[in-house]
Protein backbone atom coordinates (compact mmCIF):
# COMPACT_ATOMS: atom_id res chain seq x y z
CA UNK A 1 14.76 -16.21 20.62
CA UNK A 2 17.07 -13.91 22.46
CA UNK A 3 15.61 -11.01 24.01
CA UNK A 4 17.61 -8.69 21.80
CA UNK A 5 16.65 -10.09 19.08
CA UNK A 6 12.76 -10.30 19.90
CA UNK A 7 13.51 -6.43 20.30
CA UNK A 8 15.00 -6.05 17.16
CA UNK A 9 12.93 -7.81 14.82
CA UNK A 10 9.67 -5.56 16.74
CA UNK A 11 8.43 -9.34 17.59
CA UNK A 12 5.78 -9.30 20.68
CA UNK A 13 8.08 -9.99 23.30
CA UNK A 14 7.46 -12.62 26.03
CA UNK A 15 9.28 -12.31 29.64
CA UNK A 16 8.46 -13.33 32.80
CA UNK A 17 10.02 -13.40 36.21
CA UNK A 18 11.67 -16.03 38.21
CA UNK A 19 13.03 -16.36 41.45
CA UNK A 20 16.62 -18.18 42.21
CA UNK A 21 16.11 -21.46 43.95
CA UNK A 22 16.49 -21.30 47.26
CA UNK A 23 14.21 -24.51 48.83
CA UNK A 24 13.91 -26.20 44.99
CA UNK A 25 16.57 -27.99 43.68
CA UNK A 26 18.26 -26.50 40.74
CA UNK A 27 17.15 -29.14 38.29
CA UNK A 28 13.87 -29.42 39.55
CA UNK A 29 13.94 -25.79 38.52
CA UNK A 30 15.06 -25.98 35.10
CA UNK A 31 12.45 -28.64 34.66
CA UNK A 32 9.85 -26.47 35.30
CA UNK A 33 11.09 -23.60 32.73
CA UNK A 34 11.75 -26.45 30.25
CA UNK A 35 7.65 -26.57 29.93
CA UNK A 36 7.74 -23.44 28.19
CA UNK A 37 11.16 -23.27 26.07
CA UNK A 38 11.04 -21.58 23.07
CA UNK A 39 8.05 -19.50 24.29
CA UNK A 40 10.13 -16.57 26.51
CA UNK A 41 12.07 -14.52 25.14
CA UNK A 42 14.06 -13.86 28.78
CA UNK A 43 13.89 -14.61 32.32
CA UNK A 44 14.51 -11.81 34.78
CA UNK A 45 16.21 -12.62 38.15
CA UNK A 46 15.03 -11.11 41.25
CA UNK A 47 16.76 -10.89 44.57
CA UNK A 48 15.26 -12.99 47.12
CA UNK A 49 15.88 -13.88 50.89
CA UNK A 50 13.87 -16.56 52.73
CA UNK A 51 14.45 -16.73 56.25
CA UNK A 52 17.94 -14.89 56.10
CA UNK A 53 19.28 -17.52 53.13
CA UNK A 54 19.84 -14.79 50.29
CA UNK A 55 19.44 -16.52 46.42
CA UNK A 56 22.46 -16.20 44.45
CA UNK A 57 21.14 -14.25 41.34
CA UNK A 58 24.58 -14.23 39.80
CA UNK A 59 25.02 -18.25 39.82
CA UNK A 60 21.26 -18.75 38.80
CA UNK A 61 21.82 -16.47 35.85
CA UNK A 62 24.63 -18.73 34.76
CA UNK A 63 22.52 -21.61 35.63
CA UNK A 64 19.86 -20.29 32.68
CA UNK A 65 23.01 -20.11 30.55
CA UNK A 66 24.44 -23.23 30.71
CA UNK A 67 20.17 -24.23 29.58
CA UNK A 68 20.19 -22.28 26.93
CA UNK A 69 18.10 -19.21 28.58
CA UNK A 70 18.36 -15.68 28.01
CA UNK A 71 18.73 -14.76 31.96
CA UNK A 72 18.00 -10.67 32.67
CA UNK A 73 19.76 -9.25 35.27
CA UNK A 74 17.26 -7.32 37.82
CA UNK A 75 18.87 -4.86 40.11
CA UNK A 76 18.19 -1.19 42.05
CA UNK A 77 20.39 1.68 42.58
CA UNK A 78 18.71 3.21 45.16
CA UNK A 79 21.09 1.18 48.20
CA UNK A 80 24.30 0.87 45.87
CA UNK A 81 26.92 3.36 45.32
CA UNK A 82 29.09 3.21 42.16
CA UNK A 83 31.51 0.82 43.54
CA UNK A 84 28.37 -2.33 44.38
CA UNK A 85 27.08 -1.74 41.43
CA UNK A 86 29.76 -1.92 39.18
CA UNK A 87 30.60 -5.34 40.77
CA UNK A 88 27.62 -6.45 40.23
CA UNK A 89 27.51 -5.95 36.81
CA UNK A 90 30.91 -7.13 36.51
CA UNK A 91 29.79 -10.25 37.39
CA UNK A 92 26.60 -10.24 35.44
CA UNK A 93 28.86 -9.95 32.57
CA UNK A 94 31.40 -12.60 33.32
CA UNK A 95 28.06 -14.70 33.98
CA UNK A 96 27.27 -13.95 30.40
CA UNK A 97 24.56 -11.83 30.95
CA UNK A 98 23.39 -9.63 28.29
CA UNK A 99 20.45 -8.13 29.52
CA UNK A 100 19.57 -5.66 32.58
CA UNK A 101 16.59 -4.73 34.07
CA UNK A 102 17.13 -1.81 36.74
CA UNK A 103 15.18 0.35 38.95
CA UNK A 104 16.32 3.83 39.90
CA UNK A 105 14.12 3.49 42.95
CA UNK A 106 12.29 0.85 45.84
CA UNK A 107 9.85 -0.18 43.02
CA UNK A 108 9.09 2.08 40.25
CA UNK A 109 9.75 5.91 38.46
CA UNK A 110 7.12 8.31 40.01
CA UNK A 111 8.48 11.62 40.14
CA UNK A 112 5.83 13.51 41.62
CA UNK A 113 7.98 15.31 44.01
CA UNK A 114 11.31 17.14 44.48
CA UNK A 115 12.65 15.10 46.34
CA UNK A 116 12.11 12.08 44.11
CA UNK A 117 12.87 14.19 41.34
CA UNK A 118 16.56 14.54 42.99
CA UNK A 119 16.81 11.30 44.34
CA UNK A 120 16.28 9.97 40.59
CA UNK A 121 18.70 11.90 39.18
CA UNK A 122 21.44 11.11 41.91
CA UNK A 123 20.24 7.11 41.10
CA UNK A 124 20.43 7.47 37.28
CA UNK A 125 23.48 9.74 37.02
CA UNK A 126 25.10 6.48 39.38
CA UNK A 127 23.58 4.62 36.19
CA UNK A 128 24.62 5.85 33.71
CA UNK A 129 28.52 6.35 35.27
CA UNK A 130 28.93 2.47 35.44
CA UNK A 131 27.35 1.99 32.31
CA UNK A 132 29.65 4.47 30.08
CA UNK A 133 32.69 3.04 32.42
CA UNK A 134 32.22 -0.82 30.82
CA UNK A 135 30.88 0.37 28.31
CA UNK A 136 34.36 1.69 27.22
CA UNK A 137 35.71 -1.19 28.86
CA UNK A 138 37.63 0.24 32.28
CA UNK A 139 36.19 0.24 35.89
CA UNK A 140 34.99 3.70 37.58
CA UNK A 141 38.61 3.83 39.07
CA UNK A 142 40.15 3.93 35.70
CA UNK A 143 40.99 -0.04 35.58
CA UNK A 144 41.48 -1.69 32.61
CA UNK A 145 38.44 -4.50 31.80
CA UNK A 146 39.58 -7.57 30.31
CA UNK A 147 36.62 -6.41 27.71
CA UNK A 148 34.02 -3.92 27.14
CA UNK A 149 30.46 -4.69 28.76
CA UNK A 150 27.35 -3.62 26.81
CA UNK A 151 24.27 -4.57 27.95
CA UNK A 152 20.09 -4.18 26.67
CA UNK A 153 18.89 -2.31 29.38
CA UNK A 154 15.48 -1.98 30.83
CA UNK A 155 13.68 0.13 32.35
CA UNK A 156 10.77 0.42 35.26
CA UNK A 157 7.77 3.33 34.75
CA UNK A 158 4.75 3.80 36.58
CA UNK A 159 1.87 3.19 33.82
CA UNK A 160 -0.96 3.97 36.61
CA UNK A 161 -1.50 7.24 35.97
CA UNK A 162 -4.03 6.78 32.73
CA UNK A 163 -3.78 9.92 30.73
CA UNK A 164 -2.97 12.30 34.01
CA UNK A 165 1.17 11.67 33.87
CA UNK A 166 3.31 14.41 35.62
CA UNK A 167 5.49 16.14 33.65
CA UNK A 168 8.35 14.70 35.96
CA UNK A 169 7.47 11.27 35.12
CA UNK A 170 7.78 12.16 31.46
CA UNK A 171 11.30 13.77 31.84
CA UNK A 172 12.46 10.68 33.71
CA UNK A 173 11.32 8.54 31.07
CA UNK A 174 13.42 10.68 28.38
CA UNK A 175 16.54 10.74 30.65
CA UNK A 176 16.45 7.32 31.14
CA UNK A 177 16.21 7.43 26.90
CA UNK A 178 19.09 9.27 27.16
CA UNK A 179 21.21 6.47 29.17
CA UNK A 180 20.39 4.22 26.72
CA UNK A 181 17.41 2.30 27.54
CA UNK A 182 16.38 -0.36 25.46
CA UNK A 183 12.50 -0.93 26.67
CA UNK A 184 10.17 0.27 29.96
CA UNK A 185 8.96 -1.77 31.49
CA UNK A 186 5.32 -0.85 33.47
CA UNK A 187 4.26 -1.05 36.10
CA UNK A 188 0.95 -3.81 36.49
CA UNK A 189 -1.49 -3.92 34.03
CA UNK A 190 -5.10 -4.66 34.49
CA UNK A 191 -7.31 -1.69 32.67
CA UNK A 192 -6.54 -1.91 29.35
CA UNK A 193 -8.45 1.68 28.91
CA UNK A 194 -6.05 3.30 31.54
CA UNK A 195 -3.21 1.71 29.99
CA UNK A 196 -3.70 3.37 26.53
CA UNK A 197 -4.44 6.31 27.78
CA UNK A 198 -1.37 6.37 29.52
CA UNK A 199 1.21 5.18 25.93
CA UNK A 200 -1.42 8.11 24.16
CA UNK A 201 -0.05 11.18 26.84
CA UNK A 202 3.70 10.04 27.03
CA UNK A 203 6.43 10.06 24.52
CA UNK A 204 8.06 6.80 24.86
CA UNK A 205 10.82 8.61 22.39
CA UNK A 206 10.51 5.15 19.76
CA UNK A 207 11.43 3.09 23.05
CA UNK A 208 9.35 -0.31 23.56
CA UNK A 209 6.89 -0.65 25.89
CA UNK A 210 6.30 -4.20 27.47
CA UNK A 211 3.50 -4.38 29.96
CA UNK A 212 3.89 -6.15 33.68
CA UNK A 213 0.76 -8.69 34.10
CA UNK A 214 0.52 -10.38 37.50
CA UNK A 215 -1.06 -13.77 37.61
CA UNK A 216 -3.64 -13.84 40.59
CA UNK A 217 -4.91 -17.32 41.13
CA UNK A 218 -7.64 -16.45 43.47
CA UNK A 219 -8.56 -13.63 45.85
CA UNK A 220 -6.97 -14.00 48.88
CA UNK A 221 -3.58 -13.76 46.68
CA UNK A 222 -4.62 -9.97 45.05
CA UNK A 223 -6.26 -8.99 48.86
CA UNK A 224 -2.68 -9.53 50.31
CA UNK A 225 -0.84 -7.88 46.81
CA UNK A 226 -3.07 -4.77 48.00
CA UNK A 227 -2.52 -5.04 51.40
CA UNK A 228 1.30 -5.75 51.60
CA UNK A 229 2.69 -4.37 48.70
CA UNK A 230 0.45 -1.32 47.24
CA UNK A 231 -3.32 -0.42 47.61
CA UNK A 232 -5.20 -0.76 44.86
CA UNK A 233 -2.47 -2.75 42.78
CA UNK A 234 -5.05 -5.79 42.23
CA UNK A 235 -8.54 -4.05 40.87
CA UNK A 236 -11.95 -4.92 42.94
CA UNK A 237 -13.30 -6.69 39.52
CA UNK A 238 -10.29 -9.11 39.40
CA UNK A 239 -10.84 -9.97 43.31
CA UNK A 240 -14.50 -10.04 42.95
CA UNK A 241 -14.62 -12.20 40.01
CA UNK A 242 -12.25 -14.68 41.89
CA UNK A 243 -14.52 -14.87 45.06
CA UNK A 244 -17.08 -15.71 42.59
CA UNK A 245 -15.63 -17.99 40.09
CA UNK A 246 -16.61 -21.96 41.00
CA UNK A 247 -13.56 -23.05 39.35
CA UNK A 248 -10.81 -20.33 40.62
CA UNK A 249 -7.96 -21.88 38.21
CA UNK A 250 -10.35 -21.25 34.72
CA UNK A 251 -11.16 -18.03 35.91
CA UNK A 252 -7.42 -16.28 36.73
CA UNK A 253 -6.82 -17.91 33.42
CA UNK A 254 -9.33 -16.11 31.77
CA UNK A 255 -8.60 -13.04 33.51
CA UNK A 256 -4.21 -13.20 32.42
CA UNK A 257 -5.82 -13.85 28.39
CA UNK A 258 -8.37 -11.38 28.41
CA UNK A 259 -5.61 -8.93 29.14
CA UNK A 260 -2.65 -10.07 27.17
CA UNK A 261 -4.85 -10.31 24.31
CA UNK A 262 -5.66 -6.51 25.02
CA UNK A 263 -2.14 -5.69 25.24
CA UNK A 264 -0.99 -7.33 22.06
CA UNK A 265 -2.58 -4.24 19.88
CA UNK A 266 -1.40 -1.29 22.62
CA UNK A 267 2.52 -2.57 23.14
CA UNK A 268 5.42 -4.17 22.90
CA UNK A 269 5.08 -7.03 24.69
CA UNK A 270 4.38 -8.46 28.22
CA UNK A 271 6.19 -9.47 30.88
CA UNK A 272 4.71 -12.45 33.43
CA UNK A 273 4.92 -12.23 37.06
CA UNK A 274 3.57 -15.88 37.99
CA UNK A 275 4.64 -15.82 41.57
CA UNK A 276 5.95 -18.97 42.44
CA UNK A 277 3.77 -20.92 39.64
CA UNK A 278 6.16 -21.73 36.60
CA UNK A 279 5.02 -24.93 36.70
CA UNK A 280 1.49 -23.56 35.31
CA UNK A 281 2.83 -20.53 33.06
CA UNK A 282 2.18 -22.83 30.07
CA UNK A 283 -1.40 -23.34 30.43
CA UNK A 284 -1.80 -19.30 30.73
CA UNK A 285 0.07 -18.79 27.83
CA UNK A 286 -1.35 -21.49 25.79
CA UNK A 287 -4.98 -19.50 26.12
CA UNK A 288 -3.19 -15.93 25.67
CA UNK A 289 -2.07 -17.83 22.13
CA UNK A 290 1.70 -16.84 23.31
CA UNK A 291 3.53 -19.23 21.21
């Protein structure tokens, strides 16, 4: 099922994350999402450089449409004035790309300061611009489109904050409502407690909510998540109860189910970050019961 669709029939929507092919061969890389057709409702695209090769987002996108998969475009305004990312989406549209997923900043919303506050508004005024622009089907500089380009856009929020959100990240969320967002998407999800705290104190303004979970496969993987990309991002239960575990596959397994059962009565959906393991994605999913 299309991921517009999966939104509009209020289904419990199934993304994940993939990376373009850069060392794998392109059909080896099919092959690998063929093990779990029919089971994701889209495939999000991020932008990925190995050793100065860049992966061409655009040409894997149309590479997921020519296999009959819903590809969503991931971008960021933060580095991109009006002019990159209108091309961009240009050619996310000519790809045949229906489906955004942007970030108005390095990684996530989390207005809690002025100057993020300013630099968000700068990033989603750029936004919405384009948007509106293809939307009526012309470019920013008043050139005609050979059609209009509408896309479901997404959304990234910081869902860390349990119950203590700042009233910035709240108005973000609602301007962001206001451009026409189609779902948020959170940030990490691993205390199902926190998390409904957090959907309890905000006003997701009848938005859907899908929930990021991370697949750690064993501890050394969430040590260097919380030591290279954010402290604290993978809990010290998850890490300890790797160390532990005699089997470390059965156990990240049970830890991905344990939560995406959670989330199945707090959201929307969830969206998979496997890091490099499509290949296993089905065997996490089969004991999550996402079928």
């Amino acid at each position: 099922m299309k991921l517009k669709d999966a939104l509009k029939k209020n289904k419990f929507v199934v993304t994940s994350e993939v990376q373009p092919p850069i060392e794998t061969e392109p059909d080896e890389f099919i092959d690998r999402l063929k093990l779990i057709r029919g089971r994701v409702d889209g495939f999000s695209l991020t932008e990925v450089e190995i050793e100065g090769v860049v992966g061409d987002t655009i040409k894997t996108c149309d590479l997921l449409k020519q296999h009959k998969f819903d590809p969503i475009f991931q971008t960021t305004t933060r580095q991109k004035n009006r002019l990159q990312l209108q091309n961009d989406l240009i050619q996310a549209h000519d790809a045949g790309v229906e489906n955004l997923l942007v970030f108005t900043e390095d990684y996530r919303l989390t207005g809690d300061s002025l100057q993020e506050m300013m630099f968000f508004h700068v990033d989603a005024g750029k936004l919405s611009s384009v948007l509106g622009h293809l939307k009526d089907g012309h470019t920013v500089e008043g050139e005609p489109l050979p059609g209009k380009a509408e896309f479901i856009l997404g959304s990234g929020v910081e869902s860390s904050w349990g119950k203590n959100v700042p009233d910035l990240e709240m108005r973000e969320m609602e301007e962001m409502t206001k451009i026409g967002t189609g779902y948020f998407l959170t940030t990490p999800v691993f205390d199902l407690d926190s998390f409904e705290k957090f959907l309890k104190s905000v006003n997701t303004f009848g938005v859907p909510v899908i929930a990021e979970v991370l697949i750690i496969r064993n501890a050394s993987m969430g040590q260097f998540l919380n030591r290279h990309m954010r402290q604290g991002m993978v809990p010290d239960w998850v890490i300890k109860k790797l160390l532990r575990a005699p089997e470390k596959k059965k156990a990240s397994i049970e830890i991905f189910a344990d939560i995406v059962t959670g989330l199945k009565d707090l959201c929307q959906g969830v969206h998979i970050i496997s890091i490099g393991a499509e290949e296993q994605l089905r065997h996490y999913m089969d004991a999550a019961k996402l079928y």
